[in-house]
Protein backbone atom coordinates (compact mmCIF):
# COMPACT_ATOMS: atom_id res chain seq x y z
CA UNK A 1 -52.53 89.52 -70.38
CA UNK A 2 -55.88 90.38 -68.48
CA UNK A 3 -53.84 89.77 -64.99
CA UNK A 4 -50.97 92.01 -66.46
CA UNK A 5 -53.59 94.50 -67.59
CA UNK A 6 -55.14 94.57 -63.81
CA UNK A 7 -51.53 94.44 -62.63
CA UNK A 8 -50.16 97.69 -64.50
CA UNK A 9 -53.79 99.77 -63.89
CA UNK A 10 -53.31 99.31 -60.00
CA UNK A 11 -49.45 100.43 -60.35
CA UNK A 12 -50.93 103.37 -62.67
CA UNK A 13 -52.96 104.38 -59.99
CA UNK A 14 -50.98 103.86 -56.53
CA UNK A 15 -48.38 106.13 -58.94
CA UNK A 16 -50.70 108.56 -59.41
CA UNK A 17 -52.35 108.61 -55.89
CA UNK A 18 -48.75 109.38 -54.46
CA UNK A 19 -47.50 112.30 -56.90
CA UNK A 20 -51.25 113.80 -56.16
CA UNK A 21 -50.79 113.27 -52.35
CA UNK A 22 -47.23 114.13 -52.31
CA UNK A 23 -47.44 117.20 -55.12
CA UNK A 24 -47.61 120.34 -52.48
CA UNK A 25 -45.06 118.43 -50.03
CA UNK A 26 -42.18 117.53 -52.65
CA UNK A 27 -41.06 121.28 -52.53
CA UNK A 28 -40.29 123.06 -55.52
CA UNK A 29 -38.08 121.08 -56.73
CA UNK A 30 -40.37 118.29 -57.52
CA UNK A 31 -38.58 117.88 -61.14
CA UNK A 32 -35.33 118.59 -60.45
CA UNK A 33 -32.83 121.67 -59.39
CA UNK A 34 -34.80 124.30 -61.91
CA UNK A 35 -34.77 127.98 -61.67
CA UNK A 36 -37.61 130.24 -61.78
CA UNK A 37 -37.96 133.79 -63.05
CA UNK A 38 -39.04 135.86 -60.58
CA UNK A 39 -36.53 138.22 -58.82
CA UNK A 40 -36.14 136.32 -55.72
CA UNK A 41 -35.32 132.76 -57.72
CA UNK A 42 -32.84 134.81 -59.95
CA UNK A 43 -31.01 135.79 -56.58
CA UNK A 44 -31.44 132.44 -55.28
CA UNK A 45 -29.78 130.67 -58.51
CA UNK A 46 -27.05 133.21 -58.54
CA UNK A 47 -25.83 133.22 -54.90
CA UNK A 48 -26.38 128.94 -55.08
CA UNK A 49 -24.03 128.53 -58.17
CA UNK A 50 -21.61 130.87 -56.10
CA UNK A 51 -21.05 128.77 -53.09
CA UNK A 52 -17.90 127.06 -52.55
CA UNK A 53 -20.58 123.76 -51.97
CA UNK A 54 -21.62 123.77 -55.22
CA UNK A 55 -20.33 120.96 -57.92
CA UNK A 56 -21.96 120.66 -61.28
CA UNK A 57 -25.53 122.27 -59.94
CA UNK A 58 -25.59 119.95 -56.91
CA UNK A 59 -24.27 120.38 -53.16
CA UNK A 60 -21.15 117.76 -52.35
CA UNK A 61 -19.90 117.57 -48.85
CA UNK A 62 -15.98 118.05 -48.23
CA UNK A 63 -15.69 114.02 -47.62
CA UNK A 64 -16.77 111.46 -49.47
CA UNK A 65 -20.25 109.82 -48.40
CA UNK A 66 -20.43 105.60 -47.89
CA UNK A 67 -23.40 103.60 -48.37
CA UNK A 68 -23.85 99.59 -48.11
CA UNK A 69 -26.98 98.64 -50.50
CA UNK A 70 -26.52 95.51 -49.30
CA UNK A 71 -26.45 95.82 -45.50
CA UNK A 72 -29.37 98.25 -45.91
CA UNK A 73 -31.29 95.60 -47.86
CA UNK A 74 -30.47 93.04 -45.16
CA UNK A 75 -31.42 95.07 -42.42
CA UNK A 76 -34.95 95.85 -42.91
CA UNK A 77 -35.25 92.04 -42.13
CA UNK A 78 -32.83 92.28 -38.76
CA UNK A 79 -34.65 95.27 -37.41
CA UNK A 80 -34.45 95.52 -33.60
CA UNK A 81 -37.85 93.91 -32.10
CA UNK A 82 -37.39 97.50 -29.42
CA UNK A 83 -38.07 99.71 -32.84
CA UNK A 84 -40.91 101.35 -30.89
CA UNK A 85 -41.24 101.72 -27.30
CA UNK A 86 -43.23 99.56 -25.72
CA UNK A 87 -45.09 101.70 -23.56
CA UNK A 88 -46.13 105.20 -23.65
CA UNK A 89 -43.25 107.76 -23.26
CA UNK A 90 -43.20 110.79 -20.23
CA UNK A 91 -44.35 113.15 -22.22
CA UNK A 92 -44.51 116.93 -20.67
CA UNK A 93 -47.63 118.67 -21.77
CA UNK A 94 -47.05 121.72 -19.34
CA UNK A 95 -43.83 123.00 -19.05
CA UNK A 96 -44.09 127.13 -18.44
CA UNK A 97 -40.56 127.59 -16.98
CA UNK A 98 -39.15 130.91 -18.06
CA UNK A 99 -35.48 132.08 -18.71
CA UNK A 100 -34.28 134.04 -16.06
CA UNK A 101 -32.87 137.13 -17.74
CA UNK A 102 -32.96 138.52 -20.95
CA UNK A 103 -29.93 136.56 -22.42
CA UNK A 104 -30.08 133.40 -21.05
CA UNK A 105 -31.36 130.62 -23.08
CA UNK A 106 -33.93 127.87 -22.79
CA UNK A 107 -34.45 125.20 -24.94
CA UNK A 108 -37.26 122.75 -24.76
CA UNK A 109 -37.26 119.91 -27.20
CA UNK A 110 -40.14 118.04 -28.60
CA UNK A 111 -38.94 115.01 -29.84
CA UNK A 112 -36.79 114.14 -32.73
CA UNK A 113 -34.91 117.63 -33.59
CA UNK A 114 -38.22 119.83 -33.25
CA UNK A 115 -36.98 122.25 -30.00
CA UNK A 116 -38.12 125.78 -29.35
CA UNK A 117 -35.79 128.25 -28.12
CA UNK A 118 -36.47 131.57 -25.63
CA UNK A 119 -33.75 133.52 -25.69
CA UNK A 120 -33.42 138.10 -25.72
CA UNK A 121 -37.11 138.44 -26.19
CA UNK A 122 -37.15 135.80 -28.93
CA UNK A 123 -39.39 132.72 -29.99
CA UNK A 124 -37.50 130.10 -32.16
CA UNK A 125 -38.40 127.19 -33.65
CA UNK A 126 -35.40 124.68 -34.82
CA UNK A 127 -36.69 122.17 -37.26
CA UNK A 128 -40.13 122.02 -35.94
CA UNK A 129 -41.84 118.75 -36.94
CA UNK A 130 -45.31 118.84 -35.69
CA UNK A 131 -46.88 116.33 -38.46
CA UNK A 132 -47.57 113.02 -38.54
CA UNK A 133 -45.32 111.37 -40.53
CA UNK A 134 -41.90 112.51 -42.07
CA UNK A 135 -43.12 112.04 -45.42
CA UNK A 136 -44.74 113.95 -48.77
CA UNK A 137 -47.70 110.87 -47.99
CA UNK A 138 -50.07 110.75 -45.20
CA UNK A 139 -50.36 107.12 -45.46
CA UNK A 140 -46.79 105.79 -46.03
CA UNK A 141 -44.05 106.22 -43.09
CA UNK A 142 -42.81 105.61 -39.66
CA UNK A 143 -45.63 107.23 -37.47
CA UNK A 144 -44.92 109.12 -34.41
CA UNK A 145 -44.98 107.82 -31.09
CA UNK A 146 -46.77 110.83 -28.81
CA UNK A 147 -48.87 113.65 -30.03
CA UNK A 148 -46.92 117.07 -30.15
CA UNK A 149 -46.41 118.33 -26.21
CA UNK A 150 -47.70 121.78 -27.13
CA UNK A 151 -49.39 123.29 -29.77
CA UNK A 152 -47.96 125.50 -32.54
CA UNK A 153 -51.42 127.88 -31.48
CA UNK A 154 -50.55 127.24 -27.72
CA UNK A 155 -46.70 128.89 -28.33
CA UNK A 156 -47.88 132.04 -29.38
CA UNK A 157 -46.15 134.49 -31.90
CA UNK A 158 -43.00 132.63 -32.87
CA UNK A 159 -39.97 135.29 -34.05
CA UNK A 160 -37.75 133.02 -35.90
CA UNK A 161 -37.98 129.25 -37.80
CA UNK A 162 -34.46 127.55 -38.32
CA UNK A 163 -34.28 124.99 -40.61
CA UNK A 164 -31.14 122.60 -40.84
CA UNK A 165 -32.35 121.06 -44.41
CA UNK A 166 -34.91 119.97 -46.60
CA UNK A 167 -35.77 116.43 -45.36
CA UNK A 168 -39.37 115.73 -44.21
CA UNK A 169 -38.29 114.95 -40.85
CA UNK A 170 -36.52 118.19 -40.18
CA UNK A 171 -38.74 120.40 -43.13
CA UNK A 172 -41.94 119.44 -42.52
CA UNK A 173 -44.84 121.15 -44.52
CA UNK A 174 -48.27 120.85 -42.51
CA UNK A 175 -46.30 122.53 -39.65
CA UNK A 176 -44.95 125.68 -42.05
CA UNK A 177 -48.32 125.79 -43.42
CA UNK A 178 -49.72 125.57 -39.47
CA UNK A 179 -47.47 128.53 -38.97
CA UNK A 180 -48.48 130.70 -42.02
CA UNK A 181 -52.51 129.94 -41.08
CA UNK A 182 -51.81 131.97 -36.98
CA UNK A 183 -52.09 135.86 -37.41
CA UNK A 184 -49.28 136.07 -34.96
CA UNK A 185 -46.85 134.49 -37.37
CA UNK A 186 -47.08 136.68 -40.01
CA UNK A 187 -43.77 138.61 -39.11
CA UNK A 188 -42.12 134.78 -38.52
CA UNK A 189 -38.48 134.59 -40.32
CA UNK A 190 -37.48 131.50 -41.63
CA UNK A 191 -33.56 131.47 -41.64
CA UNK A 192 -32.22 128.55 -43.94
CA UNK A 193 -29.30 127.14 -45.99
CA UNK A 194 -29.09 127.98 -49.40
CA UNK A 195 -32.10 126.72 -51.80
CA UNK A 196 -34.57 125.80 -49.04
CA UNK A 197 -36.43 129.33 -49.74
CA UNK A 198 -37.95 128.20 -52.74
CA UNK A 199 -39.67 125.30 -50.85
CA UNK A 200 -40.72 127.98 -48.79
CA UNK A 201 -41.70 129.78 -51.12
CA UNK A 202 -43.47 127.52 -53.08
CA UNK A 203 -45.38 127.04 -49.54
CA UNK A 204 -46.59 130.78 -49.24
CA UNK A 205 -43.50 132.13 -47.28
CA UNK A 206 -43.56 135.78 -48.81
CA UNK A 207 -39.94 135.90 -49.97
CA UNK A 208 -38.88 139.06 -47.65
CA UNK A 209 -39.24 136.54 -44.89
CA UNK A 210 -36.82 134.39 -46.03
CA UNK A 211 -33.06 134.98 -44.89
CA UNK A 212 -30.95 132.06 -47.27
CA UNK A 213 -27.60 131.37 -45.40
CA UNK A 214 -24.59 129.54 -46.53
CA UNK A 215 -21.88 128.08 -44.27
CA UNK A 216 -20.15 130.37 -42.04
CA UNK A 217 -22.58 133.45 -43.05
CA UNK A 218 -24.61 135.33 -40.58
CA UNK A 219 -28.02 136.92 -39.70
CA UNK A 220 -28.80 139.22 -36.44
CA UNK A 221 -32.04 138.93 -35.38
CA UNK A 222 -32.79 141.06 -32.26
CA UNK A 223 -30.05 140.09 -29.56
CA UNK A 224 -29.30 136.76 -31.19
CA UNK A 225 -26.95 136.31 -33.77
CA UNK A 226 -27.34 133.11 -36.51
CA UNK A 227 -24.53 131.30 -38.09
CA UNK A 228 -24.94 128.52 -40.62
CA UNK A 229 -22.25 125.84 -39.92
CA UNK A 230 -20.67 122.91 -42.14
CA UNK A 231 -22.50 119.79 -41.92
CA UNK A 232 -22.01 116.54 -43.55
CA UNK A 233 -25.07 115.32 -45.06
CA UNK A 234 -27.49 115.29 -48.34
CA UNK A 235 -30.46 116.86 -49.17
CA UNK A 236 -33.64 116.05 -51.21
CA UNK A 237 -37.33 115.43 -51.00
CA UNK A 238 -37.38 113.67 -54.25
CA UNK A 239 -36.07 110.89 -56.85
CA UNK A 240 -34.71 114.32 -58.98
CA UNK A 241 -33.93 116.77 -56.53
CA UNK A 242 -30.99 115.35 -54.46
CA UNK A 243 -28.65 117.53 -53.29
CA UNK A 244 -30.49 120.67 -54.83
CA UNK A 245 -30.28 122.50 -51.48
CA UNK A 246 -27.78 123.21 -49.46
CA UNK A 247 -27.60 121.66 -45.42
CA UNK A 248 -26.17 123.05 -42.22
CA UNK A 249 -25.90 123.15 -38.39
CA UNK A 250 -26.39 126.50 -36.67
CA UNK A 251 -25.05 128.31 -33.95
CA UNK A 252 -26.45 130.80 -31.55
CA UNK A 253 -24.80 133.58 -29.89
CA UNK A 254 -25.86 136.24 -27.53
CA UNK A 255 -23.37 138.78 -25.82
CA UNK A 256 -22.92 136.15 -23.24
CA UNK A 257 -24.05 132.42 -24.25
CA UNK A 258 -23.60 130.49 -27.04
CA UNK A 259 -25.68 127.42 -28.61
CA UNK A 260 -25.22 124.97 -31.30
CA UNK A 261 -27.02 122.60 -33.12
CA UNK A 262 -25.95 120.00 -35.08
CA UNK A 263 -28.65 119.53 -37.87
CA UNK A 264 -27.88 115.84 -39.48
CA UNK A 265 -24.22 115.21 -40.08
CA UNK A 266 -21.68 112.58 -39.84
CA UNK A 267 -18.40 112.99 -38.33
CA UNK A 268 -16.43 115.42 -39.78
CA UNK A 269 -13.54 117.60 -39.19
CA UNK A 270 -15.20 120.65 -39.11
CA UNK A 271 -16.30 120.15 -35.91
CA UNK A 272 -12.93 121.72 -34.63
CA UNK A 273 -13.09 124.60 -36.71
CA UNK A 274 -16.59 125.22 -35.13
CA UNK A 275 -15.83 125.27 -32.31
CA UNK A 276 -12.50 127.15 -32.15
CA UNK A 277 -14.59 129.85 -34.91
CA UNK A 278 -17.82 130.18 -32.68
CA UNK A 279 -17.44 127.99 -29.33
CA UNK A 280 -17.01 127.48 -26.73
CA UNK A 281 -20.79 126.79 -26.48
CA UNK A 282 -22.82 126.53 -23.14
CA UNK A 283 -24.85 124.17 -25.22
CA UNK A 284 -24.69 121.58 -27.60
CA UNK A 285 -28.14 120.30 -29.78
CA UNK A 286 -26.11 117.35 -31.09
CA UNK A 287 -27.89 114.59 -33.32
CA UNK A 288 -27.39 111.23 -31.60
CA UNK A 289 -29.97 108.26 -33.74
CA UNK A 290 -30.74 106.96 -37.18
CA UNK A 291 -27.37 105.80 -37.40
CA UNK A 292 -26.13 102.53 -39.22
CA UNK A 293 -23.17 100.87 -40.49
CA UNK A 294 -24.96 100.70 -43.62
CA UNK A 295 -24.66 104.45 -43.82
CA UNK A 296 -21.73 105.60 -41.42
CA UNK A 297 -20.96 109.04 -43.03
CA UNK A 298 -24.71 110.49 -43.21
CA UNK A 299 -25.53 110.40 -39.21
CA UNK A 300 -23.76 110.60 -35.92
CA UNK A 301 -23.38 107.60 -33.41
CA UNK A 302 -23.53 108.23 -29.79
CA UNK A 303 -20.11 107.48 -29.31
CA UNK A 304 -19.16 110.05 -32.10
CA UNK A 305 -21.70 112.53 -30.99
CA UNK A 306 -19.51 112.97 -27.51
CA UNK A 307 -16.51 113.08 -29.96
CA UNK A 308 -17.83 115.77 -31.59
CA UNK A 309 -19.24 117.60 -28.39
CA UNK A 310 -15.53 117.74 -27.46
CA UNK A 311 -14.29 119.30 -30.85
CA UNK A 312 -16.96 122.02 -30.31
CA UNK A 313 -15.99 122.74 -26.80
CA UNK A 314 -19.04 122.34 -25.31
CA UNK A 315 -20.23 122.13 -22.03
CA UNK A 316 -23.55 120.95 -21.88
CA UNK A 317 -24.78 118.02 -24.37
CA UNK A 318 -28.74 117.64 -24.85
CA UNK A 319 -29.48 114.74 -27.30
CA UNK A 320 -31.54 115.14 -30.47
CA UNK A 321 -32.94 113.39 -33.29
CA UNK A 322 -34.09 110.54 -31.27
CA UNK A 323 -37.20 109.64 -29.38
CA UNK A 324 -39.91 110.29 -31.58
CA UNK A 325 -39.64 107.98 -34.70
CA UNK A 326 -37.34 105.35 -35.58
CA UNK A 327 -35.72 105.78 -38.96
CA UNK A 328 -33.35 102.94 -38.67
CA UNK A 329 -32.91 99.52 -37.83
CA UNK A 330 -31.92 99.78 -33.95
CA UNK A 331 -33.93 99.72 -30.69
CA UNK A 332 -35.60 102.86 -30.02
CA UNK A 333 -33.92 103.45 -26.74
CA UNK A 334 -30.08 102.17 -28.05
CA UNK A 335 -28.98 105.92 -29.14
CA UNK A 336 -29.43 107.20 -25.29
CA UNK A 337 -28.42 104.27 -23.61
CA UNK A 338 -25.30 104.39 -25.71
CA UNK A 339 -24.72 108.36 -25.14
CA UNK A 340 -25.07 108.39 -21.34
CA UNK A 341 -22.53 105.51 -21.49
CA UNK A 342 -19.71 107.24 -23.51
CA UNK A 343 -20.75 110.61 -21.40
CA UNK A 344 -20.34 108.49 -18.55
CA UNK A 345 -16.80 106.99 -19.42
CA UNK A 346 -15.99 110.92 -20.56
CA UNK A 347 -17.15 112.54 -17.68
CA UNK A 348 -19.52 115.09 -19.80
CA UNK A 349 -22.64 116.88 -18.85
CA UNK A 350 -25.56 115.65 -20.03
CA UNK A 351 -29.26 117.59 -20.56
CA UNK A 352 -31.81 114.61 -21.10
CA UNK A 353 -35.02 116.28 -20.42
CA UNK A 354 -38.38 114.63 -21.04
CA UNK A 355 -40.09 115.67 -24.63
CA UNK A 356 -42.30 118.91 -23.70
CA UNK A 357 -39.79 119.81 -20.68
CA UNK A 358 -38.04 122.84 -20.97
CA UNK A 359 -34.09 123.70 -19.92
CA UNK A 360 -32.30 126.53 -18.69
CA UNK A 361 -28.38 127.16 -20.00
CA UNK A 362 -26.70 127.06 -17.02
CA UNK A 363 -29.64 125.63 -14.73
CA UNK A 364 -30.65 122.36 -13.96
CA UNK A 365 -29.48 119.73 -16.19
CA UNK A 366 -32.62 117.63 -16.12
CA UNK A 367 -30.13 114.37 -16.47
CA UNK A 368 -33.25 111.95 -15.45
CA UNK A 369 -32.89 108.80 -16.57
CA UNK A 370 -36.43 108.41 -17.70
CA UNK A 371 -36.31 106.05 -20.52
CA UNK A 372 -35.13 103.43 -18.28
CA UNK A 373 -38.79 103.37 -17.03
C-alpha cells in the first residue's frame, strides 16, 4: 500500500506538472469544443456550425481517415537508426536576396513548414515554428535539430501569419507570443481556418486581427489574394478538443503568380479541383515527411506528393515538412531522397534550397543536393 501510495503521488504530480506547463499552450479549447460569450466567439460558433465541414460539432474530412494501432505500437521499436542526422545540417544564417519586382515571389523556408514569403510589399509568415519543441511541454518531444536561421526580431515588421491548423508543429505558441511582444507586429494579421482564432485569441491576438477562413473563401491583403483550400487531415491540441478547428492548405495569387501550400493532408481528390479552381501555380509548398503506413490518410508520401504536384498543375515543387524534426519512424533524410527520385522518374522541377536560403518564383531553382553531404 505504502509503494502504491508513493506510486499514485508521483503520477498526481507529473499530471499536474504537465496541465500547469501545458495550460497557456493547449489553446482554448483545453476542455473541449466550448463557446464563449463575447461577440467575436458568438460569430465564431455561428459561422463554425455553418460550414459544410462540420458533423455533430466536430470537423470530418470528405474521406474516411485509417489508422493501424498496432503498426504504430510496433514501430516505435523499428524506428530508423537515421531518425536524426548525424551531423550538423547547412544551415543558411544570411540569406538577403530580394524579389525582383513588386509581384514576384520569394519564399525562404526554415525547416519543417515554417517559410516566410516576400511578395507586393508583403511579409508572410506560413506556419512559423520558431520553438523548441512541437509540444504544450518544454520538456517532452522530438527536439529540433538547428537553431532558427533568422530571428523573428531580425525579419522585421511581418504583414501577414498563415496558419494551416492547430497542431504544435504548425501552431506554435512561444513564436505567436514572440510576434505579439515586437512593436512592429502590432498591425500583423493572422489569416486561419475556422476555430483557430480563439487559440489566438486566447493568446492576446486582438480579435480585429484575426481573418477566420473556411475552404474555398477568400481574403485580399494588399496585392495578394488568400484562399483556404481542402485538406485532409485532423486537428487538436488536446485529449478533448479533436477536430474542434477546422484545417486547410492555402493558395496565393498575385495578378501574375500563383503559390500553394499544402498544410498537412493525405491524398485526396481535391487536389484536381485546386488546381483547375486556382492553378496553375508557379509554386508548390507541398508536405513531403511524417508519413507511415500506420497512418496513410493523415500525411503525404513523396511519391504521392509528386502525384499531387501534378493534380495542382504546378511547376515548381519545394519540399516541406521535413528537415527539422522527425515525427515518425523513418530516416530523417528518406522523404527527400524518395522525392528527388519520383521527380526524377517524372521529370518535375524541383526547389530544394538549404533551411535559411531564400528562392525566387521563376529564378534559380536551388536543386542542390545538399543532404547527400
Amino acid at each position: 500500500m505504502r509503494l502504491f501510495r508513493w506510486i499514485l503521488l508521483t503520477f498526481v504530480l507529473l499530471m499536474s506538472a504537465t496541465i500547469v506547463s501545458g495550460w497557456s499552450a493547449f489553446g482554448a479549447y483545453r476542455f473541449g469544443p466550448g463557446i464563449g460569450t463575447s461577440p467575436s466567439s458568438l460569430l465564431r460558433a455561428e459561422r463554425m456550425a455553418a460550414s459544410p465541414q462540420m458533423r455533430d460539432g466536430r470537423f470530418v474530412n470528405e474521406e474516411a481517415m485509417r489508422n493501424d494501432y498496432g503498426l504504430m505500437l510496433r514501430g516505435l521499436f523499428n524506428r530508423s537508426a537515421r531518425s536524426v542526422p548525424d551531423a550538423p545540417l547547412p544551415v543558411v544564417t544570411d540569406a538577403a536576396a530580394s524579389a525582383p519586382d513588386a509581384q514576384q515571389f520569394e519564399v525562404t523556408w526554415y525547416g519543417h513548414s515554417s517559410l516566410r514569403v516576400r511578395v507586393a510589399g508583403l511579409q508572410i509568415l506560413i506556419d512559423p515554428m520558431w520553438g523548441q519543441r512541437p509540444s504544450p511541454l518544454s520538456f517532452v518531444g522530438p527536439s529540433r535539430w538547428y537553431d532558427p536561421p533568422a530571428s523573428l526580431d531580425a525579419l522585421g515588421s511581418v504583414d501577414v501569419v498563415l496558419i494551416s491548423h492547430d497542431h504544435y508543429d504548425h501552431l506554435d505558441q512561444p513564436t505567436i507570443a514572440a510576434l505579439l511582444g515586437n512593436p512592429a507586429n502590432r498591425h500583423t494579421r493572422f489569416l486561419v481556418p475556422l476555430g483557430v482564432g480563439a487559440h489566438l485569441e486566447h493568446w492576446g491576438v486582438a480579435p480585429d486581427r484575426i481573418v477566420e477562413l473556411d475552404w474555398w473563401e477568400s481574403q485580399a491583403v494588399g496585392g495578394v489574394t488568400f484562399t483556404a483550400t481542402p485538406a485532409r487531415h485532423a486537428s487538436g491540441r488536446s485529449l478533448l478538443d479533436r477536430d474542434a478547428t477546422l484545417w486547410a492548405g492555402w493558395a496565393l495569387s498575385t495578378a501574375t503568380q500563383r503559390v500553394y501550400y499544402s498544410g498537412d493532408t493525405g491524398m485526396m481528390p481535391a487536389f484536381e479541383a485546386i488546381g483547375e479552381k486556382l492553378g496553375p501555380f508557379d509554386l508548390t509548398l507541398m508536405q513531403v515527411g511524417a508519413y507511415d503506413p500506420a497512418w496513410p490518410d493523415w500525411h503525404l508520401t513523396p511519391e504521392q506528393a509528386v502525384a499531387a504536384h501534378r493534380a495542382l498543375r504546378g511547376t515548381t515543387l519545394l519540399p516541406v515538412h521535413w528537415g527539422l524534426f522527425n515525427l515518425a519512424y523513418h530516416a530523417w533524410d528518406d522523404p527527400i531522397a524518395r522525392l528527388t527520385q519520383a521527380a526524377e522518374a517524372q521529370q518535375l522541377t524541383l526547389a530544394t534550397p538549404r533551411p535559411g536560403e531564400a528562392v525566387v518564383v521563376g529564378g534559380a531553382t536551388h536543386d542542390v543536393r545538399w543532404w547527400r553531404r
